[in-house]
C-alpha atoms as a PDB file:
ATOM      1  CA  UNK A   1     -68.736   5.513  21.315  1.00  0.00           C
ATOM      2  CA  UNK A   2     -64.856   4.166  20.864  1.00  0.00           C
ATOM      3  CA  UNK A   3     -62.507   3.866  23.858  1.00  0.00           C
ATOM      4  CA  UNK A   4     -59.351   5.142  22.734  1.00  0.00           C
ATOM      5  CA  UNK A   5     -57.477   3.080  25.003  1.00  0.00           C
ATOM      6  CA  UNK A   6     -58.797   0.502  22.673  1.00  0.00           C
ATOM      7  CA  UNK A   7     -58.136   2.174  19.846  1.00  0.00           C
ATOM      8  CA  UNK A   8     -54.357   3.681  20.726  1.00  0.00           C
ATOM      9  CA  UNK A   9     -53.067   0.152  21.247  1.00  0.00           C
ATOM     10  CA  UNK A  10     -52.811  -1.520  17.689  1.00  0.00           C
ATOM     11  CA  UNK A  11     -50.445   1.466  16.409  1.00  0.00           C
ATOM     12  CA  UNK A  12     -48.773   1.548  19.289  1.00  0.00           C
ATOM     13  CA  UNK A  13     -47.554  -1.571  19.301  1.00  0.00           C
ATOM     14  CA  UNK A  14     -46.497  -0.771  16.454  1.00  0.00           C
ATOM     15  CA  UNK A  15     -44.247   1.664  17.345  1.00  0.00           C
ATOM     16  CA  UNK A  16     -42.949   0.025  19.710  1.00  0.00           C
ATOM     17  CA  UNK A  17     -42.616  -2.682  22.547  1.00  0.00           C
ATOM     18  CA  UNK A  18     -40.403  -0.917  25.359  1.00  0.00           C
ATOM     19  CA  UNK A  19     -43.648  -0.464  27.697  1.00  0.00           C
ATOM     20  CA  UNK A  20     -46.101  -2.689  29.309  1.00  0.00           C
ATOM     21  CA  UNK A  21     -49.941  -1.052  28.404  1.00  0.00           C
ATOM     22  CA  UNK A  22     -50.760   0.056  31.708  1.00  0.00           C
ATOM     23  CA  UNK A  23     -47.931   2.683  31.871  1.00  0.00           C
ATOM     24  CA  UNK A  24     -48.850   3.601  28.316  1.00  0.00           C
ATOM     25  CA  UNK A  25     -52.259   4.369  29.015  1.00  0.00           C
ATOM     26  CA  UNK A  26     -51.579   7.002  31.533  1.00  0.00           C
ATOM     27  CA  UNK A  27     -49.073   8.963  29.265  1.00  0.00           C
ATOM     28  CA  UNK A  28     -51.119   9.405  25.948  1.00  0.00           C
ATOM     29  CA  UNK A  29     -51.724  12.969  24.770  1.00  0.00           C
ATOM     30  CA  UNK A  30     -54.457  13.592  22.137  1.00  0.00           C
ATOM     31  CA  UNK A  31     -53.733  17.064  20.688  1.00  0.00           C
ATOM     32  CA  UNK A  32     -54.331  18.589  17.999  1.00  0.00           C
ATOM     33  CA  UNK A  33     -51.657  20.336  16.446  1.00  0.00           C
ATOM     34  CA  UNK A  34     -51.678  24.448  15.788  1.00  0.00           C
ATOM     35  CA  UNK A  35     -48.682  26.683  14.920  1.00  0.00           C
ATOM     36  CA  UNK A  36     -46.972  29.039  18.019  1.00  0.00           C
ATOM     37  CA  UNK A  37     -45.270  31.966  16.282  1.00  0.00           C
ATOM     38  CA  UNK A  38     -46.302  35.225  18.166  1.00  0.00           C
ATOM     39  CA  UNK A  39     -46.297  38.220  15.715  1.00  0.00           C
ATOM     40  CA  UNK A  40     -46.560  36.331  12.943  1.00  0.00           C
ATOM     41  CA  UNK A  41     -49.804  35.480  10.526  1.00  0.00           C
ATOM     42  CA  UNK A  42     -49.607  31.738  10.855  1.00  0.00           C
ATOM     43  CA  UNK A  43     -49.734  31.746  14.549  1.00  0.00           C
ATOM     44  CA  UNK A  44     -52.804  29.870  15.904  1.00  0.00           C
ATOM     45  CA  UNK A  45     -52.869  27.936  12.061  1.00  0.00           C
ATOM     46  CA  UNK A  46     -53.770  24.362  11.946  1.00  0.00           C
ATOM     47  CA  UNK A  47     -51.332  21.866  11.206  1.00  0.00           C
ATOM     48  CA  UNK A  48     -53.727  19.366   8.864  1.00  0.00           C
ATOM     49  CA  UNK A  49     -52.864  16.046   7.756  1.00  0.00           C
ATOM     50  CA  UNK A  50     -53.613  16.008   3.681  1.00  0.00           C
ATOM     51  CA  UNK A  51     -52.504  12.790   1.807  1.00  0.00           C
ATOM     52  CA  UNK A  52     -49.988  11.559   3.827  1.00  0.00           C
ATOM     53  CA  UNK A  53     -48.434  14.761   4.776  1.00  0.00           C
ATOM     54  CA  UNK A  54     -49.108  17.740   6.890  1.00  0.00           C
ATOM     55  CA  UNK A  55     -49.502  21.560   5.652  1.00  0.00           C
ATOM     56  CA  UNK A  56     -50.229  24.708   6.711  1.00  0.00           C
ATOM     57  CA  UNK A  57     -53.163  25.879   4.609  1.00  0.00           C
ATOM     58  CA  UNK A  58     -54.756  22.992   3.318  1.00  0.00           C
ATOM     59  CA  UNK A  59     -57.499  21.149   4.305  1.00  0.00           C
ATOM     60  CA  UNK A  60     -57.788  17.400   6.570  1.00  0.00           C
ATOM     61  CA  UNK A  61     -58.543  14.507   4.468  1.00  0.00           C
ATOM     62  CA  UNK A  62     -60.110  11.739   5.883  1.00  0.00           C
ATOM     63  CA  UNK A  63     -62.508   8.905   4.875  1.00  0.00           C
ATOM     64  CA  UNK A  64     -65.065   6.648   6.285  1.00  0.00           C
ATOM     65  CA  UNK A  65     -67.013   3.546   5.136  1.00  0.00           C
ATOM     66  CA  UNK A  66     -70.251   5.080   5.882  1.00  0.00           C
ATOM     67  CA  UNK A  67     -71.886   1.738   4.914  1.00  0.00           C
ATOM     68  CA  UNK A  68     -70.520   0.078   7.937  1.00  0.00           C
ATOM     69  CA  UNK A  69     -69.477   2.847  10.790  1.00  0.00           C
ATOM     70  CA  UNK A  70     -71.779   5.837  11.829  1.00  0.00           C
ATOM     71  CA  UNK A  71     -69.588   8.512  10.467  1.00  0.00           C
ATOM     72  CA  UNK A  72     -71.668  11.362  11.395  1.00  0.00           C
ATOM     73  CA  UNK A  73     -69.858  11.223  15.408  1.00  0.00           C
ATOM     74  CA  UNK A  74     -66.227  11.836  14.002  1.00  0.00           C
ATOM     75  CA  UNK A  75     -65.414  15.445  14.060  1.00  0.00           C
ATOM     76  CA  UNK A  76     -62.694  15.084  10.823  1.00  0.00           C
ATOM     77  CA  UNK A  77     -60.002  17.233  12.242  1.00  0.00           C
ATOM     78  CA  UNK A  78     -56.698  16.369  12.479  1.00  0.00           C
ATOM     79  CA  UNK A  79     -55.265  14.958  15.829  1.00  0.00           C
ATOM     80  CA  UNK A  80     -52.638  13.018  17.015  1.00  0.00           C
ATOM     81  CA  UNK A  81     -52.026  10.834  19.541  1.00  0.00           C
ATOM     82  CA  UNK A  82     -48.291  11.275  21.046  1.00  0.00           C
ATOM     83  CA  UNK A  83     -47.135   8.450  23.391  1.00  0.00           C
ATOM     84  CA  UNK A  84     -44.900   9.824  25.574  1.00  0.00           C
ATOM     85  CA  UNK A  85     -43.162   6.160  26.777  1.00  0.00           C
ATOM     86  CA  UNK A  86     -41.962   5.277  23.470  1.00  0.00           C
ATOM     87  CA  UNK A  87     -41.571   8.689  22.359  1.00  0.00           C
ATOM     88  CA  UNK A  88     -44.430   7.106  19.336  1.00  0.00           C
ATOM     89  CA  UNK A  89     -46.984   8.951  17.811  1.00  0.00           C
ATOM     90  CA  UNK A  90     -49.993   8.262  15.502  1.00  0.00           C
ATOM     91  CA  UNK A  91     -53.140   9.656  14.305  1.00  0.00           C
ATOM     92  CA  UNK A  92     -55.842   9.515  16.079  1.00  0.00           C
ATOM     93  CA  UNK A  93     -58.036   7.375  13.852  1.00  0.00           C
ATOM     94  CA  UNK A  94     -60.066   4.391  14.539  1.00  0.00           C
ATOM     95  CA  UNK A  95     -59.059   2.353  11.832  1.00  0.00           C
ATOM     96  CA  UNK A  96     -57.981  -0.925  12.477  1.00  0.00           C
ATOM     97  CA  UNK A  97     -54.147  -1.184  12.998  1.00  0.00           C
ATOM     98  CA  UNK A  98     -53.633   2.602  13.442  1.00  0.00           C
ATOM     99  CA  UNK A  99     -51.909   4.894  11.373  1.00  0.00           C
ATOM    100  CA  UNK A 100     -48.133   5.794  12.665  1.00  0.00           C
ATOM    101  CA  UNK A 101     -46.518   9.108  12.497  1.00  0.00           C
ATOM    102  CA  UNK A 102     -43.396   9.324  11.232  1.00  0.00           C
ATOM    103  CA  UNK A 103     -40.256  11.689  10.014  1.00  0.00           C
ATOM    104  CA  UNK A 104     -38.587  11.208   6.792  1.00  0.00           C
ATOM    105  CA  UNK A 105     -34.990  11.176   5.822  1.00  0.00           C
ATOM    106  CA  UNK A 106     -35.762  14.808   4.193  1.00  0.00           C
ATOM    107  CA  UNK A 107     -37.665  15.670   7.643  1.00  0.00           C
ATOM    108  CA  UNK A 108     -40.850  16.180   6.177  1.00  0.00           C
ATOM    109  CA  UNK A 109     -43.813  15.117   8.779  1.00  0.00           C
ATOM    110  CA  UNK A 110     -45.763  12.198   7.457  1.00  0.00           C
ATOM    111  CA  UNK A 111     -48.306   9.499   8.948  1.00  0.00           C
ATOM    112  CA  UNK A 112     -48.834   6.084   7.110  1.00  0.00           C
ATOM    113  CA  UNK A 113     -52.203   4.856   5.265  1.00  0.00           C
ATOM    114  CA  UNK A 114     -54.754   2.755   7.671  1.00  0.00           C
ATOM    115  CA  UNK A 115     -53.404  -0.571   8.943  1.00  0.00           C
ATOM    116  CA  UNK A 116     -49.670   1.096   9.036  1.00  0.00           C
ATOM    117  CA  UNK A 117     -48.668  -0.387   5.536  1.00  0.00           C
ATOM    118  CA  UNK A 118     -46.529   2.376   4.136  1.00  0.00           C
ATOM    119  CA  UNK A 119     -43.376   3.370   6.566  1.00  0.00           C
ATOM    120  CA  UNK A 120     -40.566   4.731   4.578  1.00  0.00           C
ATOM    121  CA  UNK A 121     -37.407   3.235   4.520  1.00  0.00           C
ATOM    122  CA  UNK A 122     -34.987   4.766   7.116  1.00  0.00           C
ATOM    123  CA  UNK A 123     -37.761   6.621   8.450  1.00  0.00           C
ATOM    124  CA  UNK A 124     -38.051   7.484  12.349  1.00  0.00           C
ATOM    125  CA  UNK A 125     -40.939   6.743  14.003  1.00  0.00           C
ATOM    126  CA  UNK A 126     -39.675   8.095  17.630  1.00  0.00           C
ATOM    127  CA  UNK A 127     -38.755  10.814  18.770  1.00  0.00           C
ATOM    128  CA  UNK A 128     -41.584  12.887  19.894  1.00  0.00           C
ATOM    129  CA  UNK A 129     -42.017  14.091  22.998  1.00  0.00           C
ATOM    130  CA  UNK A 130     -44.866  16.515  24.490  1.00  0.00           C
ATOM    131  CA  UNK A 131     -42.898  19.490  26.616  1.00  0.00           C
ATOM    132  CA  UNK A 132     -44.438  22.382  28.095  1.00  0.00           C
ATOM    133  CA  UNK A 133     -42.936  26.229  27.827  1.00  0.00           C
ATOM    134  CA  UNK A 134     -43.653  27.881  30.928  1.00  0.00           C
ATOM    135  CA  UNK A 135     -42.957  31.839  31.090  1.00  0.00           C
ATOM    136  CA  UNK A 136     -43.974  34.907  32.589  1.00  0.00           C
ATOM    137  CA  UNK A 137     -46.122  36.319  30.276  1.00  0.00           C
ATOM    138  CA  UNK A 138     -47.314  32.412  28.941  1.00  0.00           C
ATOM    139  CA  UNK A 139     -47.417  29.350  28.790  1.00  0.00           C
ATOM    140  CA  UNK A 140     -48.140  26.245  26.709  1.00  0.00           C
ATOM    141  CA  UNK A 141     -48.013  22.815  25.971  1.00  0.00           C
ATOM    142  CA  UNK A 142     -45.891  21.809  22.620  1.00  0.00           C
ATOM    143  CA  UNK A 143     -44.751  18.834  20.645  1.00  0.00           C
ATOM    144  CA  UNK A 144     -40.887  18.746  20.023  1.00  0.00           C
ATOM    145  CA  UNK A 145     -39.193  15.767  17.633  1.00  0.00           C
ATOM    146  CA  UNK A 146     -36.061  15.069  18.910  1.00  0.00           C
ATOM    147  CA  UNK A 147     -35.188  17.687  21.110  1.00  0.00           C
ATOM    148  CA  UNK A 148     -36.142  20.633  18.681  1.00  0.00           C
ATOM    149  CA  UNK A 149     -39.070  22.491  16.764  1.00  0.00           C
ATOM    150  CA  UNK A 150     -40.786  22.173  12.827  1.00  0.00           C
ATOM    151  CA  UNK A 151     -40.119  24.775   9.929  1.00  0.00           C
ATOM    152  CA  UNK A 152     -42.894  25.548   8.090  1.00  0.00           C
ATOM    153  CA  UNK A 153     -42.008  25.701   4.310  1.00  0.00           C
ATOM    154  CA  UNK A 154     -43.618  26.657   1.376  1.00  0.00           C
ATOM    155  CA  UNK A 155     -44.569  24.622  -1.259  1.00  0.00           C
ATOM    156  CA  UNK A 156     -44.200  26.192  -4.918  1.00  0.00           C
ATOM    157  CA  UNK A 157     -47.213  26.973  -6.635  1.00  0.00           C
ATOM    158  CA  UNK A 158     -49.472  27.107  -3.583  1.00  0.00           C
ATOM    159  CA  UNK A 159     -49.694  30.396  -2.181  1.00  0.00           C
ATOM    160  CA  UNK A 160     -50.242  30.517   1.652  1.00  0.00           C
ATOM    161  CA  UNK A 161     -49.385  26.531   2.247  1.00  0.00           C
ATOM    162  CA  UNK A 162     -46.460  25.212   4.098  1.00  0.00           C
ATOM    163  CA  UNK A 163     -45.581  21.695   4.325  1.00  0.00           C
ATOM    164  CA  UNK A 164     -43.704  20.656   7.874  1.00  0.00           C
ATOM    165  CA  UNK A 165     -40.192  19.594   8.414  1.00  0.00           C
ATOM    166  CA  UNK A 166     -38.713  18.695  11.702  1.00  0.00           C
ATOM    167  CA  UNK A 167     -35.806  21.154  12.655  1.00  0.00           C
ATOM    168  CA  UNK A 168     -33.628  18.184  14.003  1.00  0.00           C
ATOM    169  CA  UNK A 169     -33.473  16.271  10.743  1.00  0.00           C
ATOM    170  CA  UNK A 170     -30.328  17.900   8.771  1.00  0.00           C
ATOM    171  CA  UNK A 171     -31.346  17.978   5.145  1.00  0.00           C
ATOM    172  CA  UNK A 172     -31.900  21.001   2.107  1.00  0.00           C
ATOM    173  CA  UNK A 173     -35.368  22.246   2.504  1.00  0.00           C
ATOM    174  CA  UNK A 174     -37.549  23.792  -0.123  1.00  0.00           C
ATOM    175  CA  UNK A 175     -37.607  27.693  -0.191  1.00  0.00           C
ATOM    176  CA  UNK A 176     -37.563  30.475   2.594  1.00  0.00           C
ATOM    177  CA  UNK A 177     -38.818  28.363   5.828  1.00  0.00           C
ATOM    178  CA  UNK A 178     -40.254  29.699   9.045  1.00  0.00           C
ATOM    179  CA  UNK A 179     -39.091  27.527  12.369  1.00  0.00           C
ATOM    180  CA  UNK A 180     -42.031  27.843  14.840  1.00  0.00           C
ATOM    181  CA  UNK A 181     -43.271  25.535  17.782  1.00  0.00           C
ATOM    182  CA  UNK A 182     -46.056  23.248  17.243  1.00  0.00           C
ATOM    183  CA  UNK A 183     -48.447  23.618  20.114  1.00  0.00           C
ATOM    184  CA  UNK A 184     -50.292  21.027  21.721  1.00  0.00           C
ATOM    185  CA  UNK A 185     -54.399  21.815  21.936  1.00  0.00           C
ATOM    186  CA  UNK A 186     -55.671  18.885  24.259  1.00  0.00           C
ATOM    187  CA  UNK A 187     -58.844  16.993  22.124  1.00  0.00           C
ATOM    188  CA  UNK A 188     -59.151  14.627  25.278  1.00  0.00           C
ATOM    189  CA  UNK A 189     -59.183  11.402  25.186  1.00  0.00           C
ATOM    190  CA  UNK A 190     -62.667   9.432  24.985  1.00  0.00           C
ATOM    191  CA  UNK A 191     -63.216   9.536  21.158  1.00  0.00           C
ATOM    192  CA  UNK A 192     -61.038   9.312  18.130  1.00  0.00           C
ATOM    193  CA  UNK A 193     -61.159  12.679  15.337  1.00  0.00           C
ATOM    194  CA  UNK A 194     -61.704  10.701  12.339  1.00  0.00           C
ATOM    195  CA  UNK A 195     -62.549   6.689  11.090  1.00  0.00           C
ATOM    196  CA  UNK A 196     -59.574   7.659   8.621  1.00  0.00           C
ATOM    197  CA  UNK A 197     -56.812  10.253   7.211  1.00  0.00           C
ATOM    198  CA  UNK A 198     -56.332   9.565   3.792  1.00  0.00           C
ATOM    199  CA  UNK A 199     -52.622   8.811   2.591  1.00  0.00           C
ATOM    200  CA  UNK A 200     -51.298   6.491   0.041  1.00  0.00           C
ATOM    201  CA  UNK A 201     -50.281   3.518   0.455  1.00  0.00           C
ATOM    202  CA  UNK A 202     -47.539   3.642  -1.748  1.00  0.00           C
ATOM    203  CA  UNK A 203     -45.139   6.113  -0.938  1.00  0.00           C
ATOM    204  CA  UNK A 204     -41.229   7.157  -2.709  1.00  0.00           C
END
């Protein structure tokens, strides 16, 4: 139904203008994102986006003008789009003008509302990178930020959620945190997950 080549270019561009489009369109991962962390109960979680953030434990929130756009063909899970070029990444909407992912000066993981109003200031929006760990016994593809992994924190009040912090941002994080890889399940590439992920579009 949408071409995500289409789709991928308006937040791009927005990220940044260090590549022509046709290299760009032949280094886009769609993935979606899941903890790594053999041994441990939140390996295989999903990573959701939820209001501008993403979490451990808590459910994607998206929205769609049903009015106008046949929102029965989006599947509503979270996804991202990493751009390996530019070292970009945004959510793999179809909203006009994209939605940018982004790290904050505390490291927390965010992504902007539609139309990529609502960057914070001094926030980075490069820096992510899709590796692969190759070993004996496995092997996978992951998303790093700057060289290095997420911690998974949790958030007071909420048993069983954790909201996500990228390892190479040095800042105080909130409570006991658990570092883990975030691995990188391929969604392909032909349709976007959602019309929307809700965030504000005011943000601190």
């Amino acid at each position: 139904m949408f071409s995500k080549a289409l789709l991928s270019l308006a937040a791009l561009v927005s990220c940044t203008q260090a590549a022509p489009l046709e290299a760009r369109q032949f280094d886009n991962y769609y993935i979606k994102p899941t903890v790594k962390l053999n041994d441990s109960p939140l390996n295989g979680a999903a990573i959701n986006a939820n209001n501008g953030s993403f979490f451990i434990g808590k459910a994607t929130t998206t929205s769609c003008p049903g009015e106008i756009y046949p929102c029965q063909t989006f599947s509503n899970t979270t996804a991202i789009n990493v751009y390996q070029t530019s070292s970009g990444a945004s959510m793999d909407a179809y909203v006009p003008g994209g939605q940018i992912v982004y790290v904050t000066v505390t490291g927390a993981l965010g992504y902007t509302a539609a139309h990529a109003q609502n960057v914070p200031k001094d926030a980075k929006q490069t820096g992510f990178i899709r590796t692969e760990v190759l070993g004996p016994k496995e092997s996978y593809a992951m998303v790093i930020f700057l060289g290095q992994t997420w911690w998974a924190c949790p958030v007071e009040g909420e048993y069983g959620v954790y909201k996500i912090y990228a390892a190479a941002i040095e800042a105080k994080r909130p409570g006991t945190c658990v570092k883990f890889d975030m691995q990188a399940v391929e969604v392909g590439n032909q349709e976007p997950q959602a019309y929307q992920y809700v965030s504000p579009y005011t943000v601190s």
